[in-house]
PDB file of N, CA and C in Angstrom:
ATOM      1  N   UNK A   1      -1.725  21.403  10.087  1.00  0.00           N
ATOM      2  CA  UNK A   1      -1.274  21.884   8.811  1.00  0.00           C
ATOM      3  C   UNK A   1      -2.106  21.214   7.712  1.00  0.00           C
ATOM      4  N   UNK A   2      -2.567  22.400   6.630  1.00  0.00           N
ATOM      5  CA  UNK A   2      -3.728  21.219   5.807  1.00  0.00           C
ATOM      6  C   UNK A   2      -2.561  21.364   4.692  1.00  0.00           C
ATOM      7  N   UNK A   3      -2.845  19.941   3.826  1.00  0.00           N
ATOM      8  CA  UNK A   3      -1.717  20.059   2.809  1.00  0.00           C
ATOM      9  C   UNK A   3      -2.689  20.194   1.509  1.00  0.00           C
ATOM     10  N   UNK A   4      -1.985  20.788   0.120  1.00  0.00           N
ATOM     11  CA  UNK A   4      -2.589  20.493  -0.466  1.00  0.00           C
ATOM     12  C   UNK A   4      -2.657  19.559  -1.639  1.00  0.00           C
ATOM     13  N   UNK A   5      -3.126  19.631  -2.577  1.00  0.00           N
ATOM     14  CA  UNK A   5      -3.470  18.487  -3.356  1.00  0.00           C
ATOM     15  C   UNK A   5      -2.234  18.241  -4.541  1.00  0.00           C
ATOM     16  N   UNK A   6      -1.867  19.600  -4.468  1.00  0.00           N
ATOM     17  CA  UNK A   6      -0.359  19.496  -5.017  1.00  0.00           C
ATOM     18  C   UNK A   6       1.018  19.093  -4.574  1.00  0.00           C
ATOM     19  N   UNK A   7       0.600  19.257  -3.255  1.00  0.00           N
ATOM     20  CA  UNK A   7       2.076  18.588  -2.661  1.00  0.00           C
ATOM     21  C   UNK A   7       1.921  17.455  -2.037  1.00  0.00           C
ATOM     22  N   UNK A   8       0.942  16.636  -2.725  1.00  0.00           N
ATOM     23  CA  UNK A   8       1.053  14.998  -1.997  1.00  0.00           C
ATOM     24  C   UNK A   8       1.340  14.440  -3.271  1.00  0.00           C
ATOM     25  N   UNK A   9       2.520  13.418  -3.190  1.00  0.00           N
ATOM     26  CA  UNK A   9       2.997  12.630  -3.442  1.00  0.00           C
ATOM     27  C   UNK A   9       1.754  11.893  -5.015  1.00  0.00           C
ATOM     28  N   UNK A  10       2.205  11.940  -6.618  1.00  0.00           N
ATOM     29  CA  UNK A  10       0.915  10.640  -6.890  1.00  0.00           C
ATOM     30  C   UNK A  10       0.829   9.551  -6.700  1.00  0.00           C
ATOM     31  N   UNK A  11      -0.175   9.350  -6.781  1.00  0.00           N
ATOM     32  CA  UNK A  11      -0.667   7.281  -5.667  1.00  0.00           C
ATOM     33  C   UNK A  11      -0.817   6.666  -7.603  1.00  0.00           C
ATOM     34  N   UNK A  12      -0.041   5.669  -7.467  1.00  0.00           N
ATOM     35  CA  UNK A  12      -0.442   4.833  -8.198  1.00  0.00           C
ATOM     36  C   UNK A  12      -0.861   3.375  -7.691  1.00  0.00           C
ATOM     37  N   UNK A  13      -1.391   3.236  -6.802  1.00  0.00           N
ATOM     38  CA  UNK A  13      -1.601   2.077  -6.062  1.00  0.00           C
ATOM     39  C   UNK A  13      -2.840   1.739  -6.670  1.00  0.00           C
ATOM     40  N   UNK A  14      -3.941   0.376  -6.423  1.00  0.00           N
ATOM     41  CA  UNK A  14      -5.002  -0.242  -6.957  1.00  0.00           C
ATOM     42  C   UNK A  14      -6.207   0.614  -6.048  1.00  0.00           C
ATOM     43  N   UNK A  15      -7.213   1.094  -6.311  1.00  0.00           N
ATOM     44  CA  UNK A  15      -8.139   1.312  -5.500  1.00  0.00           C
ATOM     45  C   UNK A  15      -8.842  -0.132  -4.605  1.00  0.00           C
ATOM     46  N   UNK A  16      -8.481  -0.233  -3.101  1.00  0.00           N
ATOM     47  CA  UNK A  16      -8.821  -1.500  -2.933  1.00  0.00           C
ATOM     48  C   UNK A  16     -10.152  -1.093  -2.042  1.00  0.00           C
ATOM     49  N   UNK A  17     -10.303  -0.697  -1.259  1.00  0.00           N
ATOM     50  CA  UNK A  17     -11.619  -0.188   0.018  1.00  0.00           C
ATOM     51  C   UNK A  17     -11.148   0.954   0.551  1.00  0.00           C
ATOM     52  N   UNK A  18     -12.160   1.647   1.209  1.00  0.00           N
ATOM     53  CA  UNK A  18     -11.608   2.888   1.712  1.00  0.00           C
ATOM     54  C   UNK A  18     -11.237   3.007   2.885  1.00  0.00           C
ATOM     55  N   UNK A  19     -11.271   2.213   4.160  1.00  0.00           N
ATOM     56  CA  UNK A  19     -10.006   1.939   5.179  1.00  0.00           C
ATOM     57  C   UNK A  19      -8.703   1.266   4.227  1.00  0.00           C
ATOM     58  N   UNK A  20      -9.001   0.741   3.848  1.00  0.00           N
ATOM     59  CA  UNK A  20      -7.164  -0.001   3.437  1.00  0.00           C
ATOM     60  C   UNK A  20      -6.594   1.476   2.442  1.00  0.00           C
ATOM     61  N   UNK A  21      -7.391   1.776   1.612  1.00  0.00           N
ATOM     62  CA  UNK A  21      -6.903   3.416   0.785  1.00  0.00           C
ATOM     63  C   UNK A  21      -6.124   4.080   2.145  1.00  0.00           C
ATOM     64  N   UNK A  22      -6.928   3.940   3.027  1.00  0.00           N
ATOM     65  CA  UNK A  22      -6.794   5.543   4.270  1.00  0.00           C
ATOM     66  C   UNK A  22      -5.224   5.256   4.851  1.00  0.00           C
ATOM     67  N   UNK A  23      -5.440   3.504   5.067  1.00  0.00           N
ATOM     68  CA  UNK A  23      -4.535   3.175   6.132  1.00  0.00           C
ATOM     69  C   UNK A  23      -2.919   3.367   5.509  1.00  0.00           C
ATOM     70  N   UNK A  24      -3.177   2.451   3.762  1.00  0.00           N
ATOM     71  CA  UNK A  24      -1.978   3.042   3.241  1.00  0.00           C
ATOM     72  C   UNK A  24      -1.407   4.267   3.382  1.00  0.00           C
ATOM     73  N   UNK A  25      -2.353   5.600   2.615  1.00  0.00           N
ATOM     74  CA  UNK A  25      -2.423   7.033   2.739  1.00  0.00           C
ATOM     75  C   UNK A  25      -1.579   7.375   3.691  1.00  0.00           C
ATOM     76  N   UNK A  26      -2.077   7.203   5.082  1.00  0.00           N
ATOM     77  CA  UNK A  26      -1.658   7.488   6.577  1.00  0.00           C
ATOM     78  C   UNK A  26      -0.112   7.115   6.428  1.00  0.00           C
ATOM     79  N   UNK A  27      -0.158   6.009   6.256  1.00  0.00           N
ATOM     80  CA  UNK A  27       1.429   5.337   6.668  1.00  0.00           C
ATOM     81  C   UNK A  27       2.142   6.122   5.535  1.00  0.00           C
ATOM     82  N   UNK A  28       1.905   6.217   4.398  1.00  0.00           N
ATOM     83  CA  UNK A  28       2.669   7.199   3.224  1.00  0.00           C
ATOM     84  C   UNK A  28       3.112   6.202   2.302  1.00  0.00           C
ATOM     85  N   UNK A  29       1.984   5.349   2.278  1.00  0.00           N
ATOM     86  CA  UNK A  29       2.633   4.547   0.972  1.00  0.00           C
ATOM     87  C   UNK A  29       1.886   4.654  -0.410  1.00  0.00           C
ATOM     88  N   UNK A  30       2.456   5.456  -1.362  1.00  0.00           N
ATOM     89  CA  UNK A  30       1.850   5.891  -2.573  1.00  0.00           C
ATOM     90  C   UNK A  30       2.293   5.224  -3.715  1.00  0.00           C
ATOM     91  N   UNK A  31       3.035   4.561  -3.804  1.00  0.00           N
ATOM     92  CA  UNK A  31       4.059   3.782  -4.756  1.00  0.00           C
ATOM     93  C   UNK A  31       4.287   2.403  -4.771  1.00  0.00           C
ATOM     94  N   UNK A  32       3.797   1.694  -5.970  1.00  0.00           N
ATOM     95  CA  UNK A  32       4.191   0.107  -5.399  1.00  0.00           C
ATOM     96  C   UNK A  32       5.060  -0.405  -5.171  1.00  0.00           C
ATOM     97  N   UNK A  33       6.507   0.251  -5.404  1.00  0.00           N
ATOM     98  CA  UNK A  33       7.458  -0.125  -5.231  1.00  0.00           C
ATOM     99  C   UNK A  33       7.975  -0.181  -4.072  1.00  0.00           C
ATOM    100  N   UNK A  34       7.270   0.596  -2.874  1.00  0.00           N
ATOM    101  CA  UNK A  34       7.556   0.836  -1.934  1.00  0.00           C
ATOM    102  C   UNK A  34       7.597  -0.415  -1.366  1.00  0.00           C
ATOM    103  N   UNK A  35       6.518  -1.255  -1.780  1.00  0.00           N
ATOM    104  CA  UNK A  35       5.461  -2.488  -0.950  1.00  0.00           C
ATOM    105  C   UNK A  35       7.182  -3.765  -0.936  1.00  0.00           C
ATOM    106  N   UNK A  36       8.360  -3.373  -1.999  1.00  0.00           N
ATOM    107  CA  UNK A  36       8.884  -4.111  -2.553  1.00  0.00           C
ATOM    108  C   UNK A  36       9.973  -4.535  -0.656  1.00  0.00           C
ATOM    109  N   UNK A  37       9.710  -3.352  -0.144  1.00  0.00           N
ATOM    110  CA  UNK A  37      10.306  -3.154   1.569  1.00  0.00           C
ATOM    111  C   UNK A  37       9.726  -3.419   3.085  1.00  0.00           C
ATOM    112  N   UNK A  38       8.356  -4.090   2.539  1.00  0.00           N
ATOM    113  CA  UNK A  38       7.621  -4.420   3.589  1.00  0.00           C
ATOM    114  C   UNK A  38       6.842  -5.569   3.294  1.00  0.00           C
ATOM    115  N   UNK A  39       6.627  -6.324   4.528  1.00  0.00           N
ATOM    116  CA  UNK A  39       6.180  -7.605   4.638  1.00  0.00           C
ATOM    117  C   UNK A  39       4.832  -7.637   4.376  1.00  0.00           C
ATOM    118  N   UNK A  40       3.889  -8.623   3.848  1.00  0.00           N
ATOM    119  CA  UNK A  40       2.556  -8.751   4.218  1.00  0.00           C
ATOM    120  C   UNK A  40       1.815  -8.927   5.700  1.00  0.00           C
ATOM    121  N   UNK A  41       2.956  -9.404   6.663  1.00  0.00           N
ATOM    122  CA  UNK A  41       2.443  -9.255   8.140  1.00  0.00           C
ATOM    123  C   UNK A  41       2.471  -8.217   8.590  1.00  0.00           C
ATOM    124  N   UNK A  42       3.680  -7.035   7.920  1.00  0.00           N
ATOM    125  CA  UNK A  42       3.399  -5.380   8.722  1.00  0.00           C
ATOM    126  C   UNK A  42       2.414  -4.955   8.074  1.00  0.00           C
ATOM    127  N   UNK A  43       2.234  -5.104   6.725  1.00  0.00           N
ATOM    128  CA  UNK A  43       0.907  -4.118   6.499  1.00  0.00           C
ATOM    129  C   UNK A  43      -0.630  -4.567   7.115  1.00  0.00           C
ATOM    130  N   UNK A  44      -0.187  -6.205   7.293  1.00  0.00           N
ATOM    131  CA  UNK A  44      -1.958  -6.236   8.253  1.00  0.00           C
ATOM    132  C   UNK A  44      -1.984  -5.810   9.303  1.00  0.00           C
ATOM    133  N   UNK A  45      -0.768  -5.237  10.118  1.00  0.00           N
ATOM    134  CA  UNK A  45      -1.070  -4.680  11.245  1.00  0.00           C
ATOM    135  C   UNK A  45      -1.247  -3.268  11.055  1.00  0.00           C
ATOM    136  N   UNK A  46      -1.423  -2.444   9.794  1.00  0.00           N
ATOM    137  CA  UNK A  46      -2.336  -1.247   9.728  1.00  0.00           C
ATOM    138  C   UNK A  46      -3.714  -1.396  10.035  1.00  0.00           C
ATOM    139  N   UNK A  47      -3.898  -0.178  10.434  1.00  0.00           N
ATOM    140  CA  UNK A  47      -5.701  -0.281  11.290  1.00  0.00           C
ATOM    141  C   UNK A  47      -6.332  -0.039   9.466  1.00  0.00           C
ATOM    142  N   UNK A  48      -7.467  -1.031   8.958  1.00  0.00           N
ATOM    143  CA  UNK A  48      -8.163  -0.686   7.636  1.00  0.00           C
ATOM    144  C   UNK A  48      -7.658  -1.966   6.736  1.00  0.00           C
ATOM    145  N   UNK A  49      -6.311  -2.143   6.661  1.00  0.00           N
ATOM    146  CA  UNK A  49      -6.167  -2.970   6.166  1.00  0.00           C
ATOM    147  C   UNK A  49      -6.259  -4.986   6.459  1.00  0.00           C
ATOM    148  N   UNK A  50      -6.596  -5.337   5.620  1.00  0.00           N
ATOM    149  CA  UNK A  50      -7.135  -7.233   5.761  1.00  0.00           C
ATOM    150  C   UNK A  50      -6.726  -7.827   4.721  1.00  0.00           C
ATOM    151  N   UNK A  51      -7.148  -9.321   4.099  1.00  0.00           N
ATOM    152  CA  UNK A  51      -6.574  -9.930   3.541  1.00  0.00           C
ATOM    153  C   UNK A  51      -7.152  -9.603   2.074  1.00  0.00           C
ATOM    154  N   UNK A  52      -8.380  -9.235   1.785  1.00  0.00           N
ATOM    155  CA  UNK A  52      -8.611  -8.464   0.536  1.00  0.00           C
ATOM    156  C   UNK A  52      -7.478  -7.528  -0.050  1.00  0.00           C
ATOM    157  N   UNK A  53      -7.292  -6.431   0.977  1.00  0.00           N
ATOM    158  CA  UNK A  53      -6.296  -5.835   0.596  1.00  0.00           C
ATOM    159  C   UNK A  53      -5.064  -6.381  -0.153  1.00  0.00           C
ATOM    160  N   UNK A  54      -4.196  -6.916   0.511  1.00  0.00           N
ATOM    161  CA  UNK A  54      -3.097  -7.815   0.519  1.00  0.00           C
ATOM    162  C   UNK A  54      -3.054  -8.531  -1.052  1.00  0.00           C
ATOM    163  N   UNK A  55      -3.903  -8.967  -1.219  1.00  0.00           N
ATOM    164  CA  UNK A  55      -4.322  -9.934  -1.977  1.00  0.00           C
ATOM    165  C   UNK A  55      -4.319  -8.769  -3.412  1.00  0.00           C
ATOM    166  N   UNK A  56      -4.901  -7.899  -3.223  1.00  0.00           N
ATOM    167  CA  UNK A  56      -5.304  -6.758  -4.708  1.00  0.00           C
ATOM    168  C   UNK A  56      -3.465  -6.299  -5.126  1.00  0.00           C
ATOM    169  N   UNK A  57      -3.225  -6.200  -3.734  1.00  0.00           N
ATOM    170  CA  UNK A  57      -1.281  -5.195  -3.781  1.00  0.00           C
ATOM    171  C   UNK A  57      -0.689  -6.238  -4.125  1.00  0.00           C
ATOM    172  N   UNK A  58      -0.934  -7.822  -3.620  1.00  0.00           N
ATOM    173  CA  UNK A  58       0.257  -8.382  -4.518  1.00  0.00           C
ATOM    174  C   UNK A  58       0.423  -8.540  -5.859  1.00  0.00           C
ATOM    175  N   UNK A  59      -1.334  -8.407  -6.324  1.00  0.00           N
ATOM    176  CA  UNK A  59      -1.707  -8.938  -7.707  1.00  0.00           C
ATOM    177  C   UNK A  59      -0.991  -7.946  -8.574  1.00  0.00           C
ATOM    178  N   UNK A  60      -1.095  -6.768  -8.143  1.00  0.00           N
ATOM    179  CA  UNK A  60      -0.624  -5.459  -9.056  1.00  0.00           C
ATOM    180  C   UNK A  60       0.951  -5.214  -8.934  1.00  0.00           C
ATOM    181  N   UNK A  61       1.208  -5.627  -7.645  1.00  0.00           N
ATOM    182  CA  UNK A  61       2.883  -6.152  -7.490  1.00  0.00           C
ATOM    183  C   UNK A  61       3.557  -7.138  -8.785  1.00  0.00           C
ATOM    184  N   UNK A  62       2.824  -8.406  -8.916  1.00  0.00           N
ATOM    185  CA  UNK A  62       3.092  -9.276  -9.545  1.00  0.00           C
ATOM    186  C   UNK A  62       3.122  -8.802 -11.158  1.00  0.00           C
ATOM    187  N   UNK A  63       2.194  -8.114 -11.375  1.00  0.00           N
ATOM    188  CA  UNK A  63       1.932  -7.125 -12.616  1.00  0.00           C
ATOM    189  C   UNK A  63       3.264  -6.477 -13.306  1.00  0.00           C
ATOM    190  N   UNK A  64       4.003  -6.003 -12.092  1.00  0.00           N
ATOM    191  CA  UNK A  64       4.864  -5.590 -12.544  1.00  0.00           C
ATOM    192  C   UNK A  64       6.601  -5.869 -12.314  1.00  0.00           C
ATOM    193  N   UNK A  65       6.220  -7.117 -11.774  1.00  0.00           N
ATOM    194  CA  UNK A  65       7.631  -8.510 -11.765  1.00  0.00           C
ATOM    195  C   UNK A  65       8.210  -8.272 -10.079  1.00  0.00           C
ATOM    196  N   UNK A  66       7.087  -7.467  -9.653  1.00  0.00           N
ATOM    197  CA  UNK A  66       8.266  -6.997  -8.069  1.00  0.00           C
ATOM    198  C   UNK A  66       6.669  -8.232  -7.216  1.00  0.00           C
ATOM    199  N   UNK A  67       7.543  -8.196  -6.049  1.00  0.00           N
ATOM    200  CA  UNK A  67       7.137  -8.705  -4.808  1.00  0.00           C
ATOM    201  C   UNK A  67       6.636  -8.155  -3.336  1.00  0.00           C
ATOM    202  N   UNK A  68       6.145  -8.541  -2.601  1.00  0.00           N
ATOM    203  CA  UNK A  68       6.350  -8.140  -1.114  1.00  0.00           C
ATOM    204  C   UNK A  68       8.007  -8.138  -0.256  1.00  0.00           C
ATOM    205  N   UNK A  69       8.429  -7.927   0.748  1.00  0.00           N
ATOM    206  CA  UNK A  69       9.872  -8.259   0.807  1.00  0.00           C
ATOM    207  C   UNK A  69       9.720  -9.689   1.693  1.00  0.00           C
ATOM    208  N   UNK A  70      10.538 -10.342   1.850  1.00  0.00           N
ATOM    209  CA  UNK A  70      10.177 -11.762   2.475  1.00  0.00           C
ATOM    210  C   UNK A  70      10.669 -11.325   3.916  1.00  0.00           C
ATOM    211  N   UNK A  71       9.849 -12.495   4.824  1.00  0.00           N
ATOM    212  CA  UNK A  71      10.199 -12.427   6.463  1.00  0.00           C
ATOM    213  C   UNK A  71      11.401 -12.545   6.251  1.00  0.00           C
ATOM    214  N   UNK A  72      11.835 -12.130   7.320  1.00  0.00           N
ATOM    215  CA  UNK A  72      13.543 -11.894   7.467  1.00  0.00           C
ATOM    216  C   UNK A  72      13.870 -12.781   9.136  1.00  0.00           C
TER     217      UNK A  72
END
């Protein structure tokens, strides 16, 4: 099924590299708020994403007073 450009979700996320873009993309995370429900250890286990990444999403996290969610 090809989707189109209108029915995806808008990304306000940081442009970080284009595996970590893809890997987010894939998993369906378009929103930073989302990031506010997941750990920094699940998202390094996306294929693309590393510690560059991580590092850009918290900064823009922090930007806007939210966090990663903590180990549980």
């Amino acid at each position: 099924m090809i989707m189109s450009a209108n029915s995806r979700p808008e990304k306000e996320l940081p442009i970080i590299s284009k595996p970590a873009n893809q890997a987010l993309d894939l998993a369906g995370y378009y929103k930073l708020e989302q990031f506010t429900e997941v750990t920094e250890a699940e998202l390094l286990k996306l294929h693309g994403m590393g510690p560059k990444g991580i590092r850009m999403l918290k900064a823009a996290l922090q930007e806007r007073g939210l966090s990663f969610a903590k180990k549980s």
